[in-house]
N, C-alpha and C. Protein backbone atom coordinates (compact mmCIF):
# COMPACT_ATOMS: atom_id res chain seq x y z
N UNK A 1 -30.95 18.79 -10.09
CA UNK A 1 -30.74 18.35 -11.44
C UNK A 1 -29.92 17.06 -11.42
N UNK A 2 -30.11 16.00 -12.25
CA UNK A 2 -29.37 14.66 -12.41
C UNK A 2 -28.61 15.21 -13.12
N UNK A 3 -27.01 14.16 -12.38
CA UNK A 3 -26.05 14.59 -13.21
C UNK A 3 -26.25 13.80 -14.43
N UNK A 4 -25.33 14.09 -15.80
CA UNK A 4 -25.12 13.64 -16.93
C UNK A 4 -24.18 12.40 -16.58
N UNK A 5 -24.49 11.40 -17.77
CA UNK A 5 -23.19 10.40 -17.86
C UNK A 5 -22.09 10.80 -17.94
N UNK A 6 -21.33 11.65 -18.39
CA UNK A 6 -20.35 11.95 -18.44
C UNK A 6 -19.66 12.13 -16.93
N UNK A 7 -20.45 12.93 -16.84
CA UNK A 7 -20.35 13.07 -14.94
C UNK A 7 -20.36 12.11 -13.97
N UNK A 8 -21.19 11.19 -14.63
CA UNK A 8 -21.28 9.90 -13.36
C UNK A 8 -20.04 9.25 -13.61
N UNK A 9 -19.49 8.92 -14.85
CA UNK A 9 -18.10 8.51 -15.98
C UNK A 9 -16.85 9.08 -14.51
N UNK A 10 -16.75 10.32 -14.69
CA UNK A 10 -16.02 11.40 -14.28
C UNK A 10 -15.84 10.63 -13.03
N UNK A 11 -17.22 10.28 -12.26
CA UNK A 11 -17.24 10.16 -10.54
C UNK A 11 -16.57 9.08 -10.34
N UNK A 12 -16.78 7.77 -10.99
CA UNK A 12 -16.64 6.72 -11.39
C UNK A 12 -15.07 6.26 -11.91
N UNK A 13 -14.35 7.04 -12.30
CA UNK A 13 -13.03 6.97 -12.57
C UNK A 13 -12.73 7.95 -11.92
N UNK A 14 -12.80 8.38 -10.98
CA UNK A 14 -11.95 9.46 -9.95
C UNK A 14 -11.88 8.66 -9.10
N UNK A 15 -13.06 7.73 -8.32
CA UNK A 15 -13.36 7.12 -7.48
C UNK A 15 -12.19 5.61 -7.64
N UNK A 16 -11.86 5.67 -8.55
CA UNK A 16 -10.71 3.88 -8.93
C UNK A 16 -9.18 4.56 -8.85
N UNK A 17 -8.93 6.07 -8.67
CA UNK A 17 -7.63 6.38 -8.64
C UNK A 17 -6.80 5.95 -7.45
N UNK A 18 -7.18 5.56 -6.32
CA UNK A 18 -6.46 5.56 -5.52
C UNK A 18 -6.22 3.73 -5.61
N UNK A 19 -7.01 2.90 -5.83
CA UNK A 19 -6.80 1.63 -6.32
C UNK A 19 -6.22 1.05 -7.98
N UNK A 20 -5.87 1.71 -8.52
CA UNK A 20 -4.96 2.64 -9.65
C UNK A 20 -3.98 2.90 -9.63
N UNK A 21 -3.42 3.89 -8.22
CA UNK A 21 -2.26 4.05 -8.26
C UNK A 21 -1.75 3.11 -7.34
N UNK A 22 -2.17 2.51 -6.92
CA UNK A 22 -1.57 1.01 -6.00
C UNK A 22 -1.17 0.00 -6.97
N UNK A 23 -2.05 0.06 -8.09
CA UNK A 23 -1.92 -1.33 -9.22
C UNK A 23 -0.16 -0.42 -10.06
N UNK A 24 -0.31 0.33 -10.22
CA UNK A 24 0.97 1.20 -11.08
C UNK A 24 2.02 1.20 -10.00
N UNK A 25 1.96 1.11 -8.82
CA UNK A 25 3.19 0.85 -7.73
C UNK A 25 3.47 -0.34 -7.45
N UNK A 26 2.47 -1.49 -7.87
CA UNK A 26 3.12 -2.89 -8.29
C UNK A 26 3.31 -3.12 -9.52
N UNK A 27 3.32 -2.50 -10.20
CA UNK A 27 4.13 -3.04 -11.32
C UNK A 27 5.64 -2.07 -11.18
N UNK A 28 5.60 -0.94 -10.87
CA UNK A 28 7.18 -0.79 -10.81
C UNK A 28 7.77 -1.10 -9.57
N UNK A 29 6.78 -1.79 -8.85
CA UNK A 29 7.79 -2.93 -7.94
C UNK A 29 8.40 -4.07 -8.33
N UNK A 30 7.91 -4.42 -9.69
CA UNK A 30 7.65 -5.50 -10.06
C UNK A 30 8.62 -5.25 -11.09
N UNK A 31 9.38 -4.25 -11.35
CA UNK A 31 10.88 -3.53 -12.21
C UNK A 31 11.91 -4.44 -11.81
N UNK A 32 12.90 -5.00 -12.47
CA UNK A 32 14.14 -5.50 -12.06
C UNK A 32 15.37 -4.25 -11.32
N UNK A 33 15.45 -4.24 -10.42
CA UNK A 33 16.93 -3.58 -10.04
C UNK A 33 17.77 -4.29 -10.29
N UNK A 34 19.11 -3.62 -10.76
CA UNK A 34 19.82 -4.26 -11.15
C UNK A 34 21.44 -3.70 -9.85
N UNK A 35 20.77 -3.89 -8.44
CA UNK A 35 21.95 -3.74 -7.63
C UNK A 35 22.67 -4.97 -7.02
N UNK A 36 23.59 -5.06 -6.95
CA UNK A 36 24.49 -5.98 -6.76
C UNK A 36 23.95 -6.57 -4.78
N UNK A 37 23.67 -7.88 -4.88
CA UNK A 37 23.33 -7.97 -3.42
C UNK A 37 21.94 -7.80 -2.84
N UNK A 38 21.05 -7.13 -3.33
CA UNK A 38 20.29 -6.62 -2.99
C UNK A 38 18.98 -7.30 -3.96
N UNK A 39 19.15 -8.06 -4.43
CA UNK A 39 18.14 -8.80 -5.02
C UNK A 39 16.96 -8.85 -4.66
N UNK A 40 16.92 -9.61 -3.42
CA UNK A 40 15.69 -9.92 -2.34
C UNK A 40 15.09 -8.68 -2.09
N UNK A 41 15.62 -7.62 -2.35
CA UNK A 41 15.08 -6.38 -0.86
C UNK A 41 14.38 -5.47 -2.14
N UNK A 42 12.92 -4.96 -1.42
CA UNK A 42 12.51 -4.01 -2.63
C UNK A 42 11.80 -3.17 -1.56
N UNK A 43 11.68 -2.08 -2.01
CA UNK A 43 10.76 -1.01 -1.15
C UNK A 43 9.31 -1.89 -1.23
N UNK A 44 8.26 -1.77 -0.35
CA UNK A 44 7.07 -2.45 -0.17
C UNK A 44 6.09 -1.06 -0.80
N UNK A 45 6.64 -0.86 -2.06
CA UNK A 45 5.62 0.39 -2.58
C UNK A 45 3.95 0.42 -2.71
N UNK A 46 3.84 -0.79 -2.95
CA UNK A 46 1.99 -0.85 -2.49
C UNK A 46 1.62 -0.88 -0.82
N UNK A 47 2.27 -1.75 -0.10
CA UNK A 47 2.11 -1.19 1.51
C UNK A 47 1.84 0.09 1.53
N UNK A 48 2.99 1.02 1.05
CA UNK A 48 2.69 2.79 1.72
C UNK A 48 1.56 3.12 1.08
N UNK A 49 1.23 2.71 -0.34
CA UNK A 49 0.29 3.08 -0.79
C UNK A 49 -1.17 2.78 -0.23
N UNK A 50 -1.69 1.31 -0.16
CA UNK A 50 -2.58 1.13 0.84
C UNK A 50 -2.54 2.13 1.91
N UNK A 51 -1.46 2.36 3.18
CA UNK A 51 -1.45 2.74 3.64
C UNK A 51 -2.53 4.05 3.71
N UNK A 52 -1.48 4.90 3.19
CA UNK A 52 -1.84 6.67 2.68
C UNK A 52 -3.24 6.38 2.21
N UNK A 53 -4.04 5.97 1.32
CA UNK A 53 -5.07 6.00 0.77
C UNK A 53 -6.41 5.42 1.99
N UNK A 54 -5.73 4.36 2.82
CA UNK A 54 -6.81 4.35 4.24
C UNK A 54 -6.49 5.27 4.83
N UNK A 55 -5.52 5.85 4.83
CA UNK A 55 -6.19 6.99 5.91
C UNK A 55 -6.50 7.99 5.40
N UNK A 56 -6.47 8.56 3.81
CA UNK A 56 -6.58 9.79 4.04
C UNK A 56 -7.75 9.66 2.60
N UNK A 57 -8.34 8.28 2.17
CA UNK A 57 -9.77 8.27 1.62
C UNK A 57 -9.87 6.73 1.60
N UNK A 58 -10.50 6.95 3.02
CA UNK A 58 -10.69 5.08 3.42
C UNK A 58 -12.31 5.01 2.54
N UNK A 59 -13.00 5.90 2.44
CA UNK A 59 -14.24 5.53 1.17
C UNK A 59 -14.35 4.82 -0.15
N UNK A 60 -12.54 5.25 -0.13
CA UNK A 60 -12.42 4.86 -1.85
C UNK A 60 -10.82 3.65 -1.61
N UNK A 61 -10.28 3.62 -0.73
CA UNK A 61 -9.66 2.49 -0.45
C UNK A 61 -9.99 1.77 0.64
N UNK A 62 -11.52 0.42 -0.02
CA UNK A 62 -11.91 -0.18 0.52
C UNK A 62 -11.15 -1.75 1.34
N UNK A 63 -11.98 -2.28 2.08
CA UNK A 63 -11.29 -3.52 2.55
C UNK A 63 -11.27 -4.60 1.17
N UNK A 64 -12.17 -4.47 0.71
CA UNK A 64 -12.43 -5.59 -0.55
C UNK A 64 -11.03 -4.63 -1.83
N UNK A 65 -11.00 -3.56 -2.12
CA UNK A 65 -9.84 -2.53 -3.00
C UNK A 65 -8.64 -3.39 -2.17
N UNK A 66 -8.32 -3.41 -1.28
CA UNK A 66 -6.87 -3.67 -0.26
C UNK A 66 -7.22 -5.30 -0.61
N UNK A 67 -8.15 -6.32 -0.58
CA UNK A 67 -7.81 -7.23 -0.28
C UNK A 67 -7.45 -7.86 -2.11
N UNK A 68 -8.32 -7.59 -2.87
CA UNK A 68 -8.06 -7.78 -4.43
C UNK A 68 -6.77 -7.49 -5.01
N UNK A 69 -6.86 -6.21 -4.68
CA UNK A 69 -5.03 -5.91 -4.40
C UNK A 69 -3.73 -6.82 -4.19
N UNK A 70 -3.81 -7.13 -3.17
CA UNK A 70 -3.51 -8.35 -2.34
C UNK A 70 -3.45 -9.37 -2.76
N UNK A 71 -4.45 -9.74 -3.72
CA UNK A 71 -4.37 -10.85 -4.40
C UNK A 71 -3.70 -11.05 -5.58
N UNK A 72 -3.71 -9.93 -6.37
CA UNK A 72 -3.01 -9.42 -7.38
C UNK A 72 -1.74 -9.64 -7.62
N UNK A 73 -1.22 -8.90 -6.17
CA UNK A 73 0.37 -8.73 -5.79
C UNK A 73 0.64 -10.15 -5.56
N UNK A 74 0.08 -10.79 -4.45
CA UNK A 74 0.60 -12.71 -4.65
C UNK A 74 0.41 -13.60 -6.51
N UNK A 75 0.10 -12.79 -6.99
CA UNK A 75 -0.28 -13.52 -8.50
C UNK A 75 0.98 -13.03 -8.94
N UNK A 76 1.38 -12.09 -8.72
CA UNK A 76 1.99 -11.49 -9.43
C UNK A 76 3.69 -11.59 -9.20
N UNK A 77 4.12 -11.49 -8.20
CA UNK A 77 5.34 -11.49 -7.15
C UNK A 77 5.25 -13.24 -7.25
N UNK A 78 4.70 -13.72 -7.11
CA UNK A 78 5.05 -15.84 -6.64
C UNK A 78 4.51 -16.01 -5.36
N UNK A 79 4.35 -14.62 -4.59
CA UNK A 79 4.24 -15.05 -2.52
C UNK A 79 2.78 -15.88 -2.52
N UNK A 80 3.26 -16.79 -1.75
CA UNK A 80 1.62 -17.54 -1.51
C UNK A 80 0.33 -17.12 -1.25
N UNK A 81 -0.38 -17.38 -2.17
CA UNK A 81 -1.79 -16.53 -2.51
C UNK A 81 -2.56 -16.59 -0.78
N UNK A 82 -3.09 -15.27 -0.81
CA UNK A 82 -3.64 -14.89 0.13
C UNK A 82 -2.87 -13.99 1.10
N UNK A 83 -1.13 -13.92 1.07
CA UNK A 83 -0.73 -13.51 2.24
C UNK A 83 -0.42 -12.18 1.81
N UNK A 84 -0.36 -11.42 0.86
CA UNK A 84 -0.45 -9.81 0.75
C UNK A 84 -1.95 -9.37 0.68
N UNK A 85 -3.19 -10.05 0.49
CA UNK A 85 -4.37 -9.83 0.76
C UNK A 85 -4.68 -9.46 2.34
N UNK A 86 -4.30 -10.50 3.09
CA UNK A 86 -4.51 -10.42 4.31
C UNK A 86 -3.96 -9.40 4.93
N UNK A 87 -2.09 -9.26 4.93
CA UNK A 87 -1.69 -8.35 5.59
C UNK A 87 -2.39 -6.97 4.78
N UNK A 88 -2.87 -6.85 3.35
CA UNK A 88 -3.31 -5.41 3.23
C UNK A 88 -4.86 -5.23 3.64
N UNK A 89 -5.65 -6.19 4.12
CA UNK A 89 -6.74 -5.98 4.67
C UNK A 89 -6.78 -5.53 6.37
N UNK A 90 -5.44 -5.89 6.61
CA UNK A 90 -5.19 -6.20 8.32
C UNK A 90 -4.42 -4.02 8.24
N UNK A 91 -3.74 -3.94 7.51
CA UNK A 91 -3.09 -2.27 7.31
C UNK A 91 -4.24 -1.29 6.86
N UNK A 92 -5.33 -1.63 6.02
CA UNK A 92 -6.43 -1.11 5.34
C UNK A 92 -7.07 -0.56 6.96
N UNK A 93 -7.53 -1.72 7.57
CA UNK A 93 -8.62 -1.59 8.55
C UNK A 93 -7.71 -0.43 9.56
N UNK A 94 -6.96 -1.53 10.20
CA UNK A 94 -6.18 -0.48 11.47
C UNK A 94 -5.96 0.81 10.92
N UNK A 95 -5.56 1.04 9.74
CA UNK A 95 -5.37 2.46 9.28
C UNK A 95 -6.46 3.60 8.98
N UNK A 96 -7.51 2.68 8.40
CA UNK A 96 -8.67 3.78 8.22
C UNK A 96 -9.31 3.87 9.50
N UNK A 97 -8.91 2.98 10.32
CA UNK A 97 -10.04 3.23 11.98
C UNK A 97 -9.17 4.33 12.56
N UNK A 98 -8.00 4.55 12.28
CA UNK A 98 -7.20 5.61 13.50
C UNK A 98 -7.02 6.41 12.05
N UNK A 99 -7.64 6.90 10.85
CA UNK A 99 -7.33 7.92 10.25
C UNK A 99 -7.41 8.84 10.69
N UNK A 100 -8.72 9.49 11.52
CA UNK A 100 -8.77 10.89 12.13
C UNK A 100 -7.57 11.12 13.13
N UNK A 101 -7.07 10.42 13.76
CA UNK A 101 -5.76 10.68 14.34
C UNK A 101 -4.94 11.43 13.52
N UNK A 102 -4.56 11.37 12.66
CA UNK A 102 -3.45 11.20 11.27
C UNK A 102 -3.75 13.03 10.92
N UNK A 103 -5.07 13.41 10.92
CA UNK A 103 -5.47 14.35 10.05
C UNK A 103 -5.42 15.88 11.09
N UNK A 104 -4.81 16.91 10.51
CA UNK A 104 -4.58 17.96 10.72
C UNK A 104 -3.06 17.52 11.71
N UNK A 105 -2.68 16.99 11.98
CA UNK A 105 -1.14 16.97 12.43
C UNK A 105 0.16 16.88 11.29
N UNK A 106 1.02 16.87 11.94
CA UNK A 106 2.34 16.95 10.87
C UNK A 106 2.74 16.20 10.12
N UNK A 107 3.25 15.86 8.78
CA UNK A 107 3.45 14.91 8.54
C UNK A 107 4.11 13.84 8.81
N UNK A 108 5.38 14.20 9.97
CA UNK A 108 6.29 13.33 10.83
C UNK A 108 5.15 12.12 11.59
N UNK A 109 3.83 12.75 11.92
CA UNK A 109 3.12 12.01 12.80
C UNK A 109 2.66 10.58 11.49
N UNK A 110 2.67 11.38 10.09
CA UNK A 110 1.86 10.22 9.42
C UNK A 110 2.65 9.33 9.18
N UNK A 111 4.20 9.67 9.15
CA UNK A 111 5.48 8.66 8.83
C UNK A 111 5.59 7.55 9.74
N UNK A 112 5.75 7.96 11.20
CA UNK A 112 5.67 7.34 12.71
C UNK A 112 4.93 6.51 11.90
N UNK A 113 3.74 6.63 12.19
CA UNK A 113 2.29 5.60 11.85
C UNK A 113 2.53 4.94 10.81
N UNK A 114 3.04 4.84 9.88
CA UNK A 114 3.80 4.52 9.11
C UNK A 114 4.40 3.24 9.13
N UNK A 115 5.61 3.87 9.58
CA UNK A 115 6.41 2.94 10.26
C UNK A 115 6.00 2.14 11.66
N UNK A 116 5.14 2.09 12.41
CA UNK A 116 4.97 1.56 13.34
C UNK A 116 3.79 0.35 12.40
N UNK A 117 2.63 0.94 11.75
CA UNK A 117 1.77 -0.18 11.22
C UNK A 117 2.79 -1.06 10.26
N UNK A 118 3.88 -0.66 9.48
CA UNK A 118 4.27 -1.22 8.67
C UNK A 118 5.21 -2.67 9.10
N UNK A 119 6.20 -2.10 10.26
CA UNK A 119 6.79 -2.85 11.05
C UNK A 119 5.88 -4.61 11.00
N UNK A 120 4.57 -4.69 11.33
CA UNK A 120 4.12 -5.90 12.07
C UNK A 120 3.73 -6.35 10.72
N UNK A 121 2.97 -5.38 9.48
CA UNK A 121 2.72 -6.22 8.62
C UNK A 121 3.77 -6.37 8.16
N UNK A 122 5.28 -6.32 7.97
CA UNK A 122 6.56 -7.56 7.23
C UNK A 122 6.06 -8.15 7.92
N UNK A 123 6.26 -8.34 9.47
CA UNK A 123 6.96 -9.21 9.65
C UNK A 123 5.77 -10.88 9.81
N UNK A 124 4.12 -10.64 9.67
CA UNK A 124 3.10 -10.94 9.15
C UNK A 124 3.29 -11.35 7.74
N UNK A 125 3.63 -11.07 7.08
CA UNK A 125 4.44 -11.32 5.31
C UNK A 125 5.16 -12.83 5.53
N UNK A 126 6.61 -12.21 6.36
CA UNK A 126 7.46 -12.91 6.29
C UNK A 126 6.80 -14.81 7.23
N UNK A 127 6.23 -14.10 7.90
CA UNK A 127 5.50 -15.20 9.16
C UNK A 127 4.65 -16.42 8.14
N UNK A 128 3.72 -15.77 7.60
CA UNK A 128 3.03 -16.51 6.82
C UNK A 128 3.11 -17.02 5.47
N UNK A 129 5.03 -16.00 5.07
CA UNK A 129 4.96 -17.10 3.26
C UNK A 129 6.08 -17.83 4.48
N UNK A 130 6.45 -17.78 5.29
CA UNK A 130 7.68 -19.23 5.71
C UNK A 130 6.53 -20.27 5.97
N UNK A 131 5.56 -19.94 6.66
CA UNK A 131 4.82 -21.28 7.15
C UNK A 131 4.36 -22.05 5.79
N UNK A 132 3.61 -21.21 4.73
CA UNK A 132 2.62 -21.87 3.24
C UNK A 132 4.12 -22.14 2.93
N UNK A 133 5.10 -21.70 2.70
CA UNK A 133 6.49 -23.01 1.98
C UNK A 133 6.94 -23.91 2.68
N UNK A 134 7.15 -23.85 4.10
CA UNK A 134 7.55 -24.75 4.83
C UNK A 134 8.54 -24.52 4.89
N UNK A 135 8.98 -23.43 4.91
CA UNK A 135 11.00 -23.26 5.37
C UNK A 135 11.21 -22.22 5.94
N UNK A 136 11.55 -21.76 6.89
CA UNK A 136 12.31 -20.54 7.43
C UNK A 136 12.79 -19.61 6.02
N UNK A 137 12.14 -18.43 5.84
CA UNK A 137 12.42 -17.84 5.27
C UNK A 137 13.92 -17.04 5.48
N UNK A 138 14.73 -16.74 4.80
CA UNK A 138 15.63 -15.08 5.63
C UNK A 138 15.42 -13.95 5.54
N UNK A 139 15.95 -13.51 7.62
CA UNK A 139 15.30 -12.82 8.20
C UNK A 139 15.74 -11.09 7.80
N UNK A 140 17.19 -11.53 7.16
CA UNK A 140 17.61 -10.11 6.93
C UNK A 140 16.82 -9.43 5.78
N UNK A 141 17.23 -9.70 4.82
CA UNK A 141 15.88 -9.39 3.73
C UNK A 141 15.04 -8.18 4.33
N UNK A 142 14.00 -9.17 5.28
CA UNK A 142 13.17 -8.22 5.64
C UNK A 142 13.32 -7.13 5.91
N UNK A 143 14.41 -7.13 6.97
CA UNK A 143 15.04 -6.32 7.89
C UNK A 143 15.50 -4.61 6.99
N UNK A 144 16.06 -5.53 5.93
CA UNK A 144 16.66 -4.25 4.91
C UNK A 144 15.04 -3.62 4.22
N UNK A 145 14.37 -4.84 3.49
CA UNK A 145 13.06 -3.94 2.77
C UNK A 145 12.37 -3.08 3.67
N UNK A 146 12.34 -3.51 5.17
CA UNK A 146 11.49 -2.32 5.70
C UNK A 146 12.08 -1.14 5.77
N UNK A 147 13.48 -0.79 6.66
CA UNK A 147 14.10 0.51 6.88
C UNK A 147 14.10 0.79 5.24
N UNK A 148 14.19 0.24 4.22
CA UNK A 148 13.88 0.97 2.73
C UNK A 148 12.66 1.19 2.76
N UNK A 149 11.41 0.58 2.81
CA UNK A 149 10.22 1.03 2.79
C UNK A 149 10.01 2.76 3.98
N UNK A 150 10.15 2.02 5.27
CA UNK A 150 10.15 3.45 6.00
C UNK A 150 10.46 5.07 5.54
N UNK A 151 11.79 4.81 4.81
CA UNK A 151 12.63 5.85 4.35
C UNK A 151 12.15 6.20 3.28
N UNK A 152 11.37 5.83 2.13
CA UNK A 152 11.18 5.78 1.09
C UNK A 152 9.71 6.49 1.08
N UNK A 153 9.33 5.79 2.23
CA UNK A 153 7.63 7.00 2.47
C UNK A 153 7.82 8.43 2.30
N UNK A 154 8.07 8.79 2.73
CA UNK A 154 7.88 10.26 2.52
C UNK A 154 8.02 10.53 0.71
N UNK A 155 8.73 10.26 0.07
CA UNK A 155 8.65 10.07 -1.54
C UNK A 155 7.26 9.64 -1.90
N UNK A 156 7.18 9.04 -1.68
CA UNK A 156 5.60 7.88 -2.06
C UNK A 156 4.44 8.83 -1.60
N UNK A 157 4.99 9.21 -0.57
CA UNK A 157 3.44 10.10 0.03
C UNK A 157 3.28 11.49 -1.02
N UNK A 158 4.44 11.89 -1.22
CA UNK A 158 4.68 13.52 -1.62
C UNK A 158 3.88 13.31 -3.35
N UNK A 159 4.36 12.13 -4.00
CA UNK A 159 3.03 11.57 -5.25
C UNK A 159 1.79 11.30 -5.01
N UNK A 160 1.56 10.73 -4.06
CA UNK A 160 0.54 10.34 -3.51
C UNK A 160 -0.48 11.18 -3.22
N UNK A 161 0.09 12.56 -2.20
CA UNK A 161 -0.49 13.71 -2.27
C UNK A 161 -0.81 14.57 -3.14
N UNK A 162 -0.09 14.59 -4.26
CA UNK A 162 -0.45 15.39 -5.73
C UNK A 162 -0.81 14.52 -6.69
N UNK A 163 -1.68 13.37 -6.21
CA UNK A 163 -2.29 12.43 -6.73
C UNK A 163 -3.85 12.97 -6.42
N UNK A 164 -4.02 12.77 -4.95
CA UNK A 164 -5.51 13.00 -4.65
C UNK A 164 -5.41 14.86 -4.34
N UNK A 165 -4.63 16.19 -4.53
CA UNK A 165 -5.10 17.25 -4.73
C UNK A 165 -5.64 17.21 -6.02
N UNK A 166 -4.71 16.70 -6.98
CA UNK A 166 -5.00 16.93 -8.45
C UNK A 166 -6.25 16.42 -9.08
N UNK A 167 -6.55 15.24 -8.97
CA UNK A 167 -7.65 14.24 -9.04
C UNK A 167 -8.95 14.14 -8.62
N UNK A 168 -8.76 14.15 -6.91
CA UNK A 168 -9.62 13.65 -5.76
C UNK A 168 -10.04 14.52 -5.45
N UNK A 169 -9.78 15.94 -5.48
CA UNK A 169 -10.25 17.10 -4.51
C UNK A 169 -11.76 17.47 -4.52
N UNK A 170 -12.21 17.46 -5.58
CA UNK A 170 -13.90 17.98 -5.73
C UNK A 170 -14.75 16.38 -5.61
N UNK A 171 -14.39 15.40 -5.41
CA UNK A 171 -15.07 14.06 -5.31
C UNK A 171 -14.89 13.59 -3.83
């Protein structure tokens, strides 16, 4: 039996949630904190998100989803267009190719991975908005947003996960 429109509707907006909830984690990245010092430094909340969504529905977080994305976030943030595209096309791929790794182990293993893919794309970030401005960026910054990003995964994932049970499960 063909499904009904409604149904294809249904498939069709289940299928944009995980590129959805990446667009809703840049904009409350995109929130002012108001901590003293800490200006520069923000959790990289669309990174984990890309992340989690290649590996655990690289069908529906595509390379073209990660790279639009990407483009978005440089429109959006000031960073020179193209360089959150790239690094989330460069986290997209490596992540959805070693997803089956990831799956049926602990979640400590998905954090590691985590933190190990996340590590190269800063510092890929930082590499390529110093070169498009022409100035040595600073290095601490980084240094602080990642161990916040790292630490902050497991939060991000634990939504993330009662994102695609709630949503994603029958699609």
């Amino acid at each position: 039996m063909k499904p009904g429109v409604w149904q294809r509707l249904d498939v069709i907006a289940r299928s944009t949630v995980p590129a959805f909830s990446v667009f809703v984690l840049l904009l409350i990245g995109l929130l002012p904190y108001s901590i003293p010092k800490l200006a520069d430094v923000t959790p990289a909340l669309t990174l984990m998100a890309v992340f989690y969504w290649a590996v655990n529905r690289p069908d529906l977080m595509t390379g073209l989803a990660a790279f639009m994305l990407g483009l978005l976030q440089d429109l959006l943030t000031g960073l020179p267009l193209g360089v959150s595209s790239l690094v989330f096309l460069l986290v997209q791929s490596a992540s959805a190719n070693q997803g089956r790794f990831f799956h049926n182990k602990a979640f400590t293993v998905m954090w590691w991975g985590f933190a190990i893919v996340s590590g190269p794309a800063f510092l890929l970030q930082w590499l390529f908005s110093s070169a498009l401005t022409g100035a040595l960026l600073p290095f601490q910054p980084l240094v602080i947003s990642y161990l916040i990003t790292a630490g902050m995964f497991p939060l991000v994932a634990w939504v993330l996960v009662r994102i695609q049970n709630g949503l994603l499960r029958n699609l």
